[in-house]
C-alpha atoms as a PDB file:
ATOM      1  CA  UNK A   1      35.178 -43.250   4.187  1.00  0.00           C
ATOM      2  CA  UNK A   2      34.229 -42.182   1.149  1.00  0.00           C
ATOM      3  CA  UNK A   3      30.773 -43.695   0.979  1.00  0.00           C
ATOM      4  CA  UNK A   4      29.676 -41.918   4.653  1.00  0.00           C
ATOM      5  CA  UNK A   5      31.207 -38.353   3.202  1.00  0.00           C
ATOM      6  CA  UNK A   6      28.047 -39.446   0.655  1.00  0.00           C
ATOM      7  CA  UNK A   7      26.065 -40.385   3.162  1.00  0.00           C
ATOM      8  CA  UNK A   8      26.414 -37.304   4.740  1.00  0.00           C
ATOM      9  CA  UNK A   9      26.222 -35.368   1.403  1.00  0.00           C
ATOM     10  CA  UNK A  10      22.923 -36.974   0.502  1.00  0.00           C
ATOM     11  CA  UNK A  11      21.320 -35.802   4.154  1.00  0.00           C
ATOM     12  CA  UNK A  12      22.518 -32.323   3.937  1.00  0.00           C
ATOM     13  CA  UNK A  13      20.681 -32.531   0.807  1.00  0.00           C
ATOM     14  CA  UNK A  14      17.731 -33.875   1.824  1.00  0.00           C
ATOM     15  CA  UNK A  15      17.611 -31.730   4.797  1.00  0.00           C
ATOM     16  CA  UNK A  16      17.733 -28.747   2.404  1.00  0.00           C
ATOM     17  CA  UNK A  17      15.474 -29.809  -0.095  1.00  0.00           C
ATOM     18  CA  UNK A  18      13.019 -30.593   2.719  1.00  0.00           C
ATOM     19  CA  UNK A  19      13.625 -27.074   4.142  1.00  0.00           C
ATOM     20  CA  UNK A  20      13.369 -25.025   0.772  1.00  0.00           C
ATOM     21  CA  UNK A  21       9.918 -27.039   0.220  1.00  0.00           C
ATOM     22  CA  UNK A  22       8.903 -26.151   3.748  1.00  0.00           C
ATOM     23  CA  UNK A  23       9.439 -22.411   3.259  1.00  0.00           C
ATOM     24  CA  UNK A  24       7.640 -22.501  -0.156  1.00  0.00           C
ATOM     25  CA  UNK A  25       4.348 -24.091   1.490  1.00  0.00           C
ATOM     26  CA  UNK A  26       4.891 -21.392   4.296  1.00  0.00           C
ATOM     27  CA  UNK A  27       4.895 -18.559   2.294  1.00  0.00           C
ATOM     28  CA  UNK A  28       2.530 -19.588  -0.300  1.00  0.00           C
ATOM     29  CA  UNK A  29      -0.463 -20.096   3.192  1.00  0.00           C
ATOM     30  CA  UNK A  30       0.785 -16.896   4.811  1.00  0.00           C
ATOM     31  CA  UNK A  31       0.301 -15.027   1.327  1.00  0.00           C
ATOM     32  CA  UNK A  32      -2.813 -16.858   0.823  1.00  0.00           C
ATOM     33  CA  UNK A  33      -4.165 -15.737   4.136  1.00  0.00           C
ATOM     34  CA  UNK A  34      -2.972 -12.196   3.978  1.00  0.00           C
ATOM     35  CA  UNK A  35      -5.351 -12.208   0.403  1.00  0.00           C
ATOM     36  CA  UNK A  36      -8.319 -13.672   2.106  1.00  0.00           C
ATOM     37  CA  UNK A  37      -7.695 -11.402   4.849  1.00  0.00           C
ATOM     38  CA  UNK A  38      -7.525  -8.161   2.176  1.00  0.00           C
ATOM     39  CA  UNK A  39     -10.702  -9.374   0.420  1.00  0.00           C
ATOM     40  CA  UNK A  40     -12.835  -9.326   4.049  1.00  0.00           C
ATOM     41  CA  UNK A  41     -11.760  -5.769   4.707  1.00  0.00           C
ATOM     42  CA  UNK A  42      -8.747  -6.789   7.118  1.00  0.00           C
ATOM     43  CA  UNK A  43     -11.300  -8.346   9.709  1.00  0.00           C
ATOM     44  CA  UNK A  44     -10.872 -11.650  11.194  1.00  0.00           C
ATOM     45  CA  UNK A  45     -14.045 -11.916  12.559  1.00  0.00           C
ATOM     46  CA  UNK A  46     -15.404 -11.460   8.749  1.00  0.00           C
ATOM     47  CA  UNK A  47     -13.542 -13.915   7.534  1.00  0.00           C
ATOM     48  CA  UNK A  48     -14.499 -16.740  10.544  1.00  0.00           C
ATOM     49  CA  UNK A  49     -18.004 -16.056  10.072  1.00  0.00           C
ATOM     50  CA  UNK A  50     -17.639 -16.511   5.721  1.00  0.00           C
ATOM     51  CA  UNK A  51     -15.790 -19.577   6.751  1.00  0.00           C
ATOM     52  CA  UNK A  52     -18.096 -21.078   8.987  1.00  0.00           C
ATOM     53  CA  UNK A  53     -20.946 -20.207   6.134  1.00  0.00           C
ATOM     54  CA  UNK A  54     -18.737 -21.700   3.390  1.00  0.00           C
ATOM     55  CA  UNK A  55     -18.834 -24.899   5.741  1.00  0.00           C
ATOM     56  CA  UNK A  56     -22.346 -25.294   7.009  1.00  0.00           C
ATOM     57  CA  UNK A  57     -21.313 -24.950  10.401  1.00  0.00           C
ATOM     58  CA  UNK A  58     -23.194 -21.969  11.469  1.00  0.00           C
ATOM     59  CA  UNK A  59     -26.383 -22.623   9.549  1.00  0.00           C
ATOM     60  CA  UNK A  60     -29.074 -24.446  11.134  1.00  0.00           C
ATOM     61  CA  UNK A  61     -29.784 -28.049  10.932  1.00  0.00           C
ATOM     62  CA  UNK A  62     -32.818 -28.867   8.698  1.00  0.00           C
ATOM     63  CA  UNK A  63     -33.139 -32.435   9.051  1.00  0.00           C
ATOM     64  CA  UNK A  64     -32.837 -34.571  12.154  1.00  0.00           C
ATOM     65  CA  UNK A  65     -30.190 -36.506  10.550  1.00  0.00           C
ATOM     66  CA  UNK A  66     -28.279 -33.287  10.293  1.00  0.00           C
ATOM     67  CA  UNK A  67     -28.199 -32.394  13.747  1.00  0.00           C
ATOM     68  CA  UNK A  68     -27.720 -35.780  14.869  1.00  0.00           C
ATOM     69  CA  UNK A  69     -24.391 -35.991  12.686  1.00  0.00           C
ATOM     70  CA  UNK A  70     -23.645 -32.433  14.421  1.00  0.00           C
ATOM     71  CA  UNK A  71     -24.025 -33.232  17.556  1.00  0.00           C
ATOM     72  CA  UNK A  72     -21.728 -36.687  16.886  1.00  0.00           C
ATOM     73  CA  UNK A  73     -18.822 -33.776  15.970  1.00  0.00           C
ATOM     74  CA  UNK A  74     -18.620 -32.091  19.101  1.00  0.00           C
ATOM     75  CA  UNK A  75     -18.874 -35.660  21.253  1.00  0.00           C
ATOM     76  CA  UNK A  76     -16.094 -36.762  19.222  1.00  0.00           C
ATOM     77  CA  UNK A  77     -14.405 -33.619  19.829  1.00  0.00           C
ATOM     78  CA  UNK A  78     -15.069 -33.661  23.903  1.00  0.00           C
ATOM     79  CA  UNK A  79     -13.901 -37.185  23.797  1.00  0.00           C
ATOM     80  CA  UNK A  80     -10.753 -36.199  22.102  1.00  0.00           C
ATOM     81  CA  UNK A  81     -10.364 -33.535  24.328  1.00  0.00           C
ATOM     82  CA  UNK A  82     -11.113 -36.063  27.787  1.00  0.00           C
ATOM     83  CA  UNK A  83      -8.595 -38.850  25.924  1.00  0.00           C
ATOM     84  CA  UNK A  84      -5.742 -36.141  25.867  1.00  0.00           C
ATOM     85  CA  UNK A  85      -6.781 -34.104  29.726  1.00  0.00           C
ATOM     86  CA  UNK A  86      -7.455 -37.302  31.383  1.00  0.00           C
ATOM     87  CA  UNK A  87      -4.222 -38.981  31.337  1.00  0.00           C
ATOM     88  CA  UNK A  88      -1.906 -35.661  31.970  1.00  0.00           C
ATOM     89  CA  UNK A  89      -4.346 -35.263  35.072  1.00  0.00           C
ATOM     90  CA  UNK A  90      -3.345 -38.850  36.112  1.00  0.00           C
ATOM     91  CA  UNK A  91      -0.077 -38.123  35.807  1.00  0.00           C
ATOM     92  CA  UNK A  92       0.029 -35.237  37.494  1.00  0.00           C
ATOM     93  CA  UNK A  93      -1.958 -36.718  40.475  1.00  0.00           C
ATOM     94  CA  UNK A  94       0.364 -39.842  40.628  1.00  0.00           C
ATOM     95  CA  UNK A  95       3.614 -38.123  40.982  1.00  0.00           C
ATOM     96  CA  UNK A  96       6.234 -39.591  42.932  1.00  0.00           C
ATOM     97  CA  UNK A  97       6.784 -37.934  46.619  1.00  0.00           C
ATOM     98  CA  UNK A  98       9.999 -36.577  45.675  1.00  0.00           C
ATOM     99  CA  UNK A  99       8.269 -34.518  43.058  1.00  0.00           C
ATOM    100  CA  UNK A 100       5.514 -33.284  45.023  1.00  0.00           C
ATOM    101  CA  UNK A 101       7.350 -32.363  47.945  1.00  0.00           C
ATOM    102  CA  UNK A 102       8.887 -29.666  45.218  1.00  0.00           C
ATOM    103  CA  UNK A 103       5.319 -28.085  44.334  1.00  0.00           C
ATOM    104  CA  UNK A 104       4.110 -24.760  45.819  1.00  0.00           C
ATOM    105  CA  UNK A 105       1.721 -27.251  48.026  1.00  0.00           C
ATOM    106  CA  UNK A 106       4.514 -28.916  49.333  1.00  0.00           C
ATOM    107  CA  UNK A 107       6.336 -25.925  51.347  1.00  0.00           C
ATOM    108  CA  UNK A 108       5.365 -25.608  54.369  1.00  0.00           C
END
């Protein structure tokens, strides 16, 4: 009995010490944003577009090898996007009769 009262001591603790760290990392990225956001004048749009600079995404490509690799990005991006839309569609399609019979489509 004594050693799952631990047990359940050393969780609780855990749990906490997870959550206090957790709240930390949250407030240190929301105060960190709400600096960056001060230093662009309160404008979002200011701050995507430094961002995007910072990155080379919005400048143009000055080598073929550089827009080759950015063009590679955004397939594996679309095929990300097609590997996650593709099977939810397929399961939506498939449903069982029951199920469909309880869509607007099914009243009649």
């Amino acid at each position: 009995m004594k050693e799952r009262g631990k047990r359940d001591r050393a969780r609780m603790l855990f749990g906490f010490m997870v959550g206090a760290l957790s709240a930390l990392i949250s407030i240190w990225a929301m105060s960190a944003m709400v600096g960056v956001l001060y230093q662009s004048g309160w404008s979002v749009g200011e701050l995507a577009r430094q961002y995007l600079q910072a990155t080379g995404i919005s400048g143009s490509p000055h080598t073929l090898v550089e827009y080759y690799a950015h063009i590679k990005g955004i397939e594996y991006l679309i095929c990300v996007v097609f590997f996650i839309a593709f099977p939810t569609f397929h399961a939506y399609v498939n449903r069982e009769a029951g199920e469909r019979e309880t869509g607007a489509a099914g009243r009649r």
